[in-house]
C-alpha atoms as a PDB file:
ATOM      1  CA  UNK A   1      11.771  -6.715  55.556  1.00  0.00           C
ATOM      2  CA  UNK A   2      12.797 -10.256  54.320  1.00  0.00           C
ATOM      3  CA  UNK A   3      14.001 -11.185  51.434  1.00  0.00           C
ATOM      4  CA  UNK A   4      11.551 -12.988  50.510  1.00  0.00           C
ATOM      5  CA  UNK A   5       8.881 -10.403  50.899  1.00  0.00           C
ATOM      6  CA  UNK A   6      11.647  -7.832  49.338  1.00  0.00           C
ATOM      7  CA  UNK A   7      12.007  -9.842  45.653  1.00  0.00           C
ATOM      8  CA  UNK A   8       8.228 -10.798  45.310  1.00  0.00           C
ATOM      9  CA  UNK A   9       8.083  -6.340  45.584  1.00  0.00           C
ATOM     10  CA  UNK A  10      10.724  -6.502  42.960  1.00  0.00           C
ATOM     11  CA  UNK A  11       9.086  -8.590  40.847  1.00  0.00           C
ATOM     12  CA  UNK A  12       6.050  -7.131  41.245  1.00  0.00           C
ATOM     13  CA  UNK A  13       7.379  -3.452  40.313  1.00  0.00           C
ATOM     14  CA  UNK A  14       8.763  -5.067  37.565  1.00  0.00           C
ATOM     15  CA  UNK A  15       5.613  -6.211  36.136  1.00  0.00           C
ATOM     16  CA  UNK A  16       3.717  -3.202  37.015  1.00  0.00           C
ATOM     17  CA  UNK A  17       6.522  -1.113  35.031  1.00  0.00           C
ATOM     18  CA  UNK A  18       6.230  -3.572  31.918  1.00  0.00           C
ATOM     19  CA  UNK A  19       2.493  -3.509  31.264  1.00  0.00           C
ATOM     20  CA  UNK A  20       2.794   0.714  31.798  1.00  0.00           C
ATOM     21  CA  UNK A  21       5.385   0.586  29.210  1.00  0.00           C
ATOM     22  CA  UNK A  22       3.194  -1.482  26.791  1.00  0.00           C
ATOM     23  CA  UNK A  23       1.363   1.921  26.942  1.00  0.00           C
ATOM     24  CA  UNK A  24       3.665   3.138  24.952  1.00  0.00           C
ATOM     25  CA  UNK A  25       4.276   0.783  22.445  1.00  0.00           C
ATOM     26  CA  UNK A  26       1.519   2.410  20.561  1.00  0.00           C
ATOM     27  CA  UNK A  27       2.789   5.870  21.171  1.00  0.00           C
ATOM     28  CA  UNK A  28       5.606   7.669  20.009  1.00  0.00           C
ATOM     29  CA  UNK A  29       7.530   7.619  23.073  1.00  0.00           C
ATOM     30  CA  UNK A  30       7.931   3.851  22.867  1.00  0.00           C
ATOM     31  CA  UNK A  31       8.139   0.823  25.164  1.00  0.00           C
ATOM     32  CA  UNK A  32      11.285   1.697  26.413  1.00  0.00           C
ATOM     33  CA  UNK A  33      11.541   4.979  27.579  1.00  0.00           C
ATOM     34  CA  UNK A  34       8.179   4.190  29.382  1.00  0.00           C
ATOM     35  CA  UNK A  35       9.493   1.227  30.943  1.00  0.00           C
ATOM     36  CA  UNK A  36      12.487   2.766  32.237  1.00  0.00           C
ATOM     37  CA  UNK A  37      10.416   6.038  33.836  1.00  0.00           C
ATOM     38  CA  UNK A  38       8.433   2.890  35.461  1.00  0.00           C
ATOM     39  CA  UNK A  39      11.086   2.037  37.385  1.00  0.00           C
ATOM     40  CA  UNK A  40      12.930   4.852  37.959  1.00  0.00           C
ATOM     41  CA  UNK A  41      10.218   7.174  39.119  1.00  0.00           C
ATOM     42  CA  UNK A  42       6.741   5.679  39.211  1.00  0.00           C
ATOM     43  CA  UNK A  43       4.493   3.854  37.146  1.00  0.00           C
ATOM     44  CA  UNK A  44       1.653   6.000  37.836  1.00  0.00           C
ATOM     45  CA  UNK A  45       3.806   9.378  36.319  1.00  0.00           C
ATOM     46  CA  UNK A  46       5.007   6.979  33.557  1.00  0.00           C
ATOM     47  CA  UNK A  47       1.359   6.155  32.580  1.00  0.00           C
ATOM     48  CA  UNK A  48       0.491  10.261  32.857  1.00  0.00           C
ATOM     49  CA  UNK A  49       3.565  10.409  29.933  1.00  0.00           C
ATOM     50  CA  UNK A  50       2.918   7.925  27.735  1.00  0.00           C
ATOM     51  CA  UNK A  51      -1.163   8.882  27.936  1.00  0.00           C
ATOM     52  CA  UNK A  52       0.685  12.257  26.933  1.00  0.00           C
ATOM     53  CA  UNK A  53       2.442  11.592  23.877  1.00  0.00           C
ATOM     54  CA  UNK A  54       1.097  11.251  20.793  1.00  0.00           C
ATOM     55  CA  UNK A  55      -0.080   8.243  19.226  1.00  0.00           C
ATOM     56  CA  UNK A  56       1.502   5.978  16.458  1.00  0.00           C
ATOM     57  CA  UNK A  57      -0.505   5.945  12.899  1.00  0.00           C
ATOM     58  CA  UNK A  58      -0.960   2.001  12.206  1.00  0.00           C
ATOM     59  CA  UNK A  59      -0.487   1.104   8.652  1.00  0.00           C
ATOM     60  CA  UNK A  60      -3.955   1.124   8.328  1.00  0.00           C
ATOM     61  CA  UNK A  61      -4.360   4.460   9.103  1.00  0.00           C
ATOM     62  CA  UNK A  62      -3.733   8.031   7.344  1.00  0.00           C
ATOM     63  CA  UNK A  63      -2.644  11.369   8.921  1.00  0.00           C
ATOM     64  CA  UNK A  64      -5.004  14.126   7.789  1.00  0.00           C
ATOM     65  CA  UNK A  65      -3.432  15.167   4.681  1.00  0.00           C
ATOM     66  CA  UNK A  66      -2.863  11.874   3.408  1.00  0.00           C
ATOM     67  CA  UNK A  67      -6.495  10.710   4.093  1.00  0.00           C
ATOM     68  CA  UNK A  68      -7.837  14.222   2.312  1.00  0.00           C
ATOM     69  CA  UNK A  69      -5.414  13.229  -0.567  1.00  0.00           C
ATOM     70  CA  UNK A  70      -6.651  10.362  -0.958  1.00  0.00           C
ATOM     71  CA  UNK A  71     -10.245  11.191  -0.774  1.00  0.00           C
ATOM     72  CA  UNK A  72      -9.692  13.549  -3.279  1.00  0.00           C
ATOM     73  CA  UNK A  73      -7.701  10.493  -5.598  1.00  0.00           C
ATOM     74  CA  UNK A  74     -11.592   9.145  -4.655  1.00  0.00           C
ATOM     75  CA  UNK A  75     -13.029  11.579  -6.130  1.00  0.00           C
ATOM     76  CA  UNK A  76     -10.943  11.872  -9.430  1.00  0.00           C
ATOM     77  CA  UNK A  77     -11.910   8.257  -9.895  1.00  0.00           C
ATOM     78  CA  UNK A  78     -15.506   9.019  -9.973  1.00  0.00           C
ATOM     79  CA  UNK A  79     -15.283  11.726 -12.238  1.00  0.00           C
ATOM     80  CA  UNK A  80     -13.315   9.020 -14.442  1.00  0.00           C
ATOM     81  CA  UNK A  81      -9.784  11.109 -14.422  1.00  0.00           C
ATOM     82  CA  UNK A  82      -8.031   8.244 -13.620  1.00  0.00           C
ATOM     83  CA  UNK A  83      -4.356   9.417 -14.648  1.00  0.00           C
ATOM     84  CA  UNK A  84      -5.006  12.498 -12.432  1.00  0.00           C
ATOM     85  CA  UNK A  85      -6.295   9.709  -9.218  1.00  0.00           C
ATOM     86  CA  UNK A  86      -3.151   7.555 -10.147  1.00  0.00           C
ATOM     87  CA  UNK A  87      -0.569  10.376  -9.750  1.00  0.00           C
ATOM     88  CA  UNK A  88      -2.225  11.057  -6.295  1.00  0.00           C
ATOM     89  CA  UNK A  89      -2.367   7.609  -4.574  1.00  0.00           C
ATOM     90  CA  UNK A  90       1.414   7.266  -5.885  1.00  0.00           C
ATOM     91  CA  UNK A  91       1.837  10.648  -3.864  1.00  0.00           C
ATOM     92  CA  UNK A  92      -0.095   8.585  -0.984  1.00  0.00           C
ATOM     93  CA  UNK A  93       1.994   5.728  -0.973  1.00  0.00           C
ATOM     94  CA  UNK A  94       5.007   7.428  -0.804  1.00  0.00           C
ATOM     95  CA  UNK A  95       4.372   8.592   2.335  1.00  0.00           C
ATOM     96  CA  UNK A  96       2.480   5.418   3.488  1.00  0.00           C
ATOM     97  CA  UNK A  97       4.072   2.462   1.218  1.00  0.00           C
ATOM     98  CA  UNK A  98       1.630   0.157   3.266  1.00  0.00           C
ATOM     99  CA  UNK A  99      -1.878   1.510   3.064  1.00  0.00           C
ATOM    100  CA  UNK A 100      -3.791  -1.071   1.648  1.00  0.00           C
ATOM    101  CA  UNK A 101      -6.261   0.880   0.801  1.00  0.00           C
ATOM    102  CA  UNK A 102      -4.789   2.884  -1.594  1.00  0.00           C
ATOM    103  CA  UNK A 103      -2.790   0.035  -3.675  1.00  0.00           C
ATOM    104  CA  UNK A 104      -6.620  -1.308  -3.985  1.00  0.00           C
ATOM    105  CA  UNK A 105      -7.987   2.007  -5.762  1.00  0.00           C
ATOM    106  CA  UNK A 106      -4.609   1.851  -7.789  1.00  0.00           C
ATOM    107  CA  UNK A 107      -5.255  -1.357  -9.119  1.00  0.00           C
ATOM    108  CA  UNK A 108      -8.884  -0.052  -9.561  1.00  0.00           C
ATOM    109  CA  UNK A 109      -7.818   2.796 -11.539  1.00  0.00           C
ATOM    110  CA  UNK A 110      -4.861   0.638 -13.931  1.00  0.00           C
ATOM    111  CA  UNK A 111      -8.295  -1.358 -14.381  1.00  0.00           C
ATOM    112  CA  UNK A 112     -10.188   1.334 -15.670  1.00  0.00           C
ATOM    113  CA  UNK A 113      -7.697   2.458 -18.178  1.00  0.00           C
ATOM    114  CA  UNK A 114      -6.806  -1.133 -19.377  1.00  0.00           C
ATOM    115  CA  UNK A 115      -3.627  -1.239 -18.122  1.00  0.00           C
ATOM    116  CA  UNK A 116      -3.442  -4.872 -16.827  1.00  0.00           C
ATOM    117  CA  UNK A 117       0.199  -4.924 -15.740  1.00  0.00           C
ATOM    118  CA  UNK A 118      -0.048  -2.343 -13.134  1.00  0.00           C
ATOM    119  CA  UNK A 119      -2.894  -3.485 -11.764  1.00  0.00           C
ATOM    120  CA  UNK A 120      -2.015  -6.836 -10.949  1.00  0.00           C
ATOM    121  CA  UNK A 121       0.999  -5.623  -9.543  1.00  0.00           C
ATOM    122  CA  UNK A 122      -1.031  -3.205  -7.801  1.00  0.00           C
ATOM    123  CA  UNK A 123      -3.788  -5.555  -6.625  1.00  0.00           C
ATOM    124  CA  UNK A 124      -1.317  -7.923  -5.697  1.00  0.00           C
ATOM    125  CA  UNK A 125       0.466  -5.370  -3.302  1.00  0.00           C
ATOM    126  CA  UNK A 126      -2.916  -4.616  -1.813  1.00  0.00           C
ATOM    127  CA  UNK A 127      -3.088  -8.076  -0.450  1.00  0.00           C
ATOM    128  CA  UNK A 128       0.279  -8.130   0.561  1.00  0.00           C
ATOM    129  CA  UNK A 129      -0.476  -5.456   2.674  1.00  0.00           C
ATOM    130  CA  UNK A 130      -3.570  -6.876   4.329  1.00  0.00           C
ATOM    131  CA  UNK A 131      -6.336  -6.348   2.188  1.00  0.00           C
ATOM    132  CA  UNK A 132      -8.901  -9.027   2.697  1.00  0.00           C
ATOM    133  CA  UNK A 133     -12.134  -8.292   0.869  1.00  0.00           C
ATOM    134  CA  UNK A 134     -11.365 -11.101  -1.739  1.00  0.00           C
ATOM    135  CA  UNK A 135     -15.229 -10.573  -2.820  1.00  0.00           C
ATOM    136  CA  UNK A 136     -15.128  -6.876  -3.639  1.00  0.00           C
ATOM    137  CA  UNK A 137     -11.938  -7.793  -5.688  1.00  0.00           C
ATOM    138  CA  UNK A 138     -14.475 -10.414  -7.913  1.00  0.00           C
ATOM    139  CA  UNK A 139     -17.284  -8.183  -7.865  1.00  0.00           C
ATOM    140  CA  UNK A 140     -16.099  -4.477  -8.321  1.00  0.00           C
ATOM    141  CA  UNK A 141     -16.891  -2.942 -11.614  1.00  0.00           C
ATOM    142  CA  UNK A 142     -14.093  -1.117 -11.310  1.00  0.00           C
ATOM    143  CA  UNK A 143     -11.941  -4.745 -11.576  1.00  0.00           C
ATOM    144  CA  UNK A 144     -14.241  -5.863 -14.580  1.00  0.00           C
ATOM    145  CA  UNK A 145     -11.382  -5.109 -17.252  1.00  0.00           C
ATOM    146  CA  UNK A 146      -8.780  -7.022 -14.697  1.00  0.00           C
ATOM    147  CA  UNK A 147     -11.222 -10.168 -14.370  1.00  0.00           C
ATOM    148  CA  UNK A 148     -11.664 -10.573 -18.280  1.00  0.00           C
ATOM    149  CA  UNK A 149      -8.040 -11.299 -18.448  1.00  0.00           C
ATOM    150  CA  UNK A 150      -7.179 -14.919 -19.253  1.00  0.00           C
ATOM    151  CA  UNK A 151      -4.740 -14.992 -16.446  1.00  0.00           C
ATOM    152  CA  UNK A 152      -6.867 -13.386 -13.392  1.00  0.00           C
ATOM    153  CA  UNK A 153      -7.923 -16.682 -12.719  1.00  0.00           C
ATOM    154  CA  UNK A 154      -4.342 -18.258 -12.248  1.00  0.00           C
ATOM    155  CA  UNK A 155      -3.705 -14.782  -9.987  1.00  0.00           C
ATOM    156  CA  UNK A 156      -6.605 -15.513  -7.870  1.00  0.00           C
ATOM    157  CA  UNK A 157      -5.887 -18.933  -7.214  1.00  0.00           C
ATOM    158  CA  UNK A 158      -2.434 -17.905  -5.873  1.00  0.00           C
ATOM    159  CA  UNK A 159      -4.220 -16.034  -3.633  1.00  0.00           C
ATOM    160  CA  UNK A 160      -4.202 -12.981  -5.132  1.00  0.00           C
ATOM    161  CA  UNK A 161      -0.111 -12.640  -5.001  1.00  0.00           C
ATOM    162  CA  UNK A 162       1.689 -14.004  -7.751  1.00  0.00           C
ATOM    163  CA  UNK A 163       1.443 -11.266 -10.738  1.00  0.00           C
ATOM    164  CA  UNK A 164       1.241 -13.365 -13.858  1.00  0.00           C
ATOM    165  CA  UNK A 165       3.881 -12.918 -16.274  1.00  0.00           C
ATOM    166  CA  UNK A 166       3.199 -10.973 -19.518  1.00  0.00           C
ATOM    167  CA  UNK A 167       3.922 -13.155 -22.856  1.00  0.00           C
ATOM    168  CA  UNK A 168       5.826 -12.040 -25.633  1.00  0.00           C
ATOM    169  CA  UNK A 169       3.047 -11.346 -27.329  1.00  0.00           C
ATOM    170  CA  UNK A 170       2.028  -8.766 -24.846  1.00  0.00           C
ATOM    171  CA  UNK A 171       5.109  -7.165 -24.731  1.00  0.00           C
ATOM    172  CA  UNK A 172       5.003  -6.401 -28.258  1.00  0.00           C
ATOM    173  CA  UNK A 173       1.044  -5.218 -28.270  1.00  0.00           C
ATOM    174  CA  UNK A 174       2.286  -2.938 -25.083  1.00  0.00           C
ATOM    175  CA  UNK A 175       5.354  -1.602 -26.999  1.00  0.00           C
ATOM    176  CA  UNK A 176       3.280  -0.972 -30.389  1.00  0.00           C
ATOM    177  CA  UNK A 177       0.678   1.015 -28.359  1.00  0.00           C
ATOM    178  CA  UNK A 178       3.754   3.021 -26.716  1.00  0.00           C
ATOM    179  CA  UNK A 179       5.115   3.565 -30.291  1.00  0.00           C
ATOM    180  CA  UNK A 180       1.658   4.768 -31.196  1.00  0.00           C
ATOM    181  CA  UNK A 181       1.219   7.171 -28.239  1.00  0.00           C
ATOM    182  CA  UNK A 182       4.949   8.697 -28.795  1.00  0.00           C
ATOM    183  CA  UNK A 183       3.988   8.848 -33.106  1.00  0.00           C
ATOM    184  CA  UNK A 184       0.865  10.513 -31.833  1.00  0.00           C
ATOM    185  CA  UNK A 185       2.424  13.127 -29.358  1.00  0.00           C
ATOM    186  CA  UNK A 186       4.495  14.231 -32.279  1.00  0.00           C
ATOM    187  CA  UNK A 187       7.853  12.512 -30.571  1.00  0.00           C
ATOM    188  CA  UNK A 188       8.492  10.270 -33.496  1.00  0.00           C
ATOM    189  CA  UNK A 189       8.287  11.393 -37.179  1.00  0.00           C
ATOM    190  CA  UNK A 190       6.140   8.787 -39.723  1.00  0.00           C
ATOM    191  CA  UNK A 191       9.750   7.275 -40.728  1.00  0.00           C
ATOM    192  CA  UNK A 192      11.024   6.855 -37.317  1.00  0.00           C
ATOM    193  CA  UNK A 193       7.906   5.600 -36.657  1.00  0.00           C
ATOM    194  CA  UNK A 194       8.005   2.705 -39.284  1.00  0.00           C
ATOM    195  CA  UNK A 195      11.676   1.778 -38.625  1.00  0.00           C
ATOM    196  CA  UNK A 196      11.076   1.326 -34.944  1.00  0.00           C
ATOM    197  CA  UNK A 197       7.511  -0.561 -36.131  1.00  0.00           C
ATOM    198  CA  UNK A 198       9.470  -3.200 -38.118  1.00  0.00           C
ATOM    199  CA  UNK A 199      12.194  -3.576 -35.583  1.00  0.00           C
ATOM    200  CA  UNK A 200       9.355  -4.412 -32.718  1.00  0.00           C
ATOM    201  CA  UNK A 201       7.992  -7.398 -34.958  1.00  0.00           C
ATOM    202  CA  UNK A 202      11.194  -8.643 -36.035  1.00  0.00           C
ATOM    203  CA  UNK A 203      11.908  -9.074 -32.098  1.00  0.00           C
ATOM    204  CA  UNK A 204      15.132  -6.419 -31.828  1.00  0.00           C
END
């Protein structure tokens, strides 16, 4: 055979072994190890392994328990137990920090209970991660609370991305209503209460 014929075979083989081992970029077994089997054994047994091993979830995408948590987050939301849906897309997320998806319904939920903080930071991760539907964000009831807020339209001209920054004046409505919440759970006494009152609106 001459060597001419005997490197366009080389080449060739080489090819054929890198598009089989793009098979299994997508798979669990990965480019390389597919690759390599390419050229070692045969491309066609190579193709038979990586069409054998199981496939990569995309960021986009939920294993089964994940997606039936987060249908059920779904269906918390509905019922309007918001704190409950909250505490399970945060379960979600740990285990897929990129689903789109599910930073959305966060925001949608932080929304719902008036808490505008999270959910810009919330909404704002949504895009990050890919999510496009820029009308559902100005059109979803569940947003209404988010959109009312003077600085949602400064946020949606940076596309979405840049959380606006809370004013002082916010921070000391937000630590009031904490104050309140921990006077009303019976944490603070009425004294404690009124000390920690006057030192929030003198700025300590």
């Amino acid at each position: 055979m001459e060597s001419g014929t005997l490197l366009i075979l080389i080449v060739v083989w080489f090819i054929l072994a890198a598009v089989v081992g793009s098979m299994g970029s997508d798979r669990k077994i990965g480019f390389g190890p597919i690759f390599a089997l390419s050229l070692l054994a045969t491309p066609i047994i190579a193709a038979l392994v990586a069409l054998g091993s199981e496939r990569k979830l995309k960021d986009s995408e939920l294993d089964q328990d994940s997606q039936r948590r987060f249908n059920e987050a779904t269906q918390r939301a509905k019922q309007k137990r918001h704190d409950e849906a909250i505490v399970i897309l945060h379960e979600v997320l740990s285990l897929k920090p990129n689903y789109a998806a599910a930073h959305f319904n966060l925001a949608c939920n932080y929304s719902r209970l008036s808490k505008k903080d999270e959910a810009f930071n919330s909404l704002a991760a949504a895009v990050k991660c890919g999510y496009a539907n820029f009308q559902k964000i100005q059109s979803d009831p569940d947003l209404a609370f988010l959109r009312s807020q003077p600085e949602f339209s400064q946020f949606a001209a940076s596309g979405y991305r840049e959380t606006p920054k809370s004013s002082s004046a916010d921070e000391t409505i937000n630590k009031l209503e904490r104050l309140a919440a921990l006077k009303s759970q019976g944490v603070l006494t009425d004294q404690e209460f009124i000390e920690q009152k006057a030192r929030i609106l003198k700025g300590n």
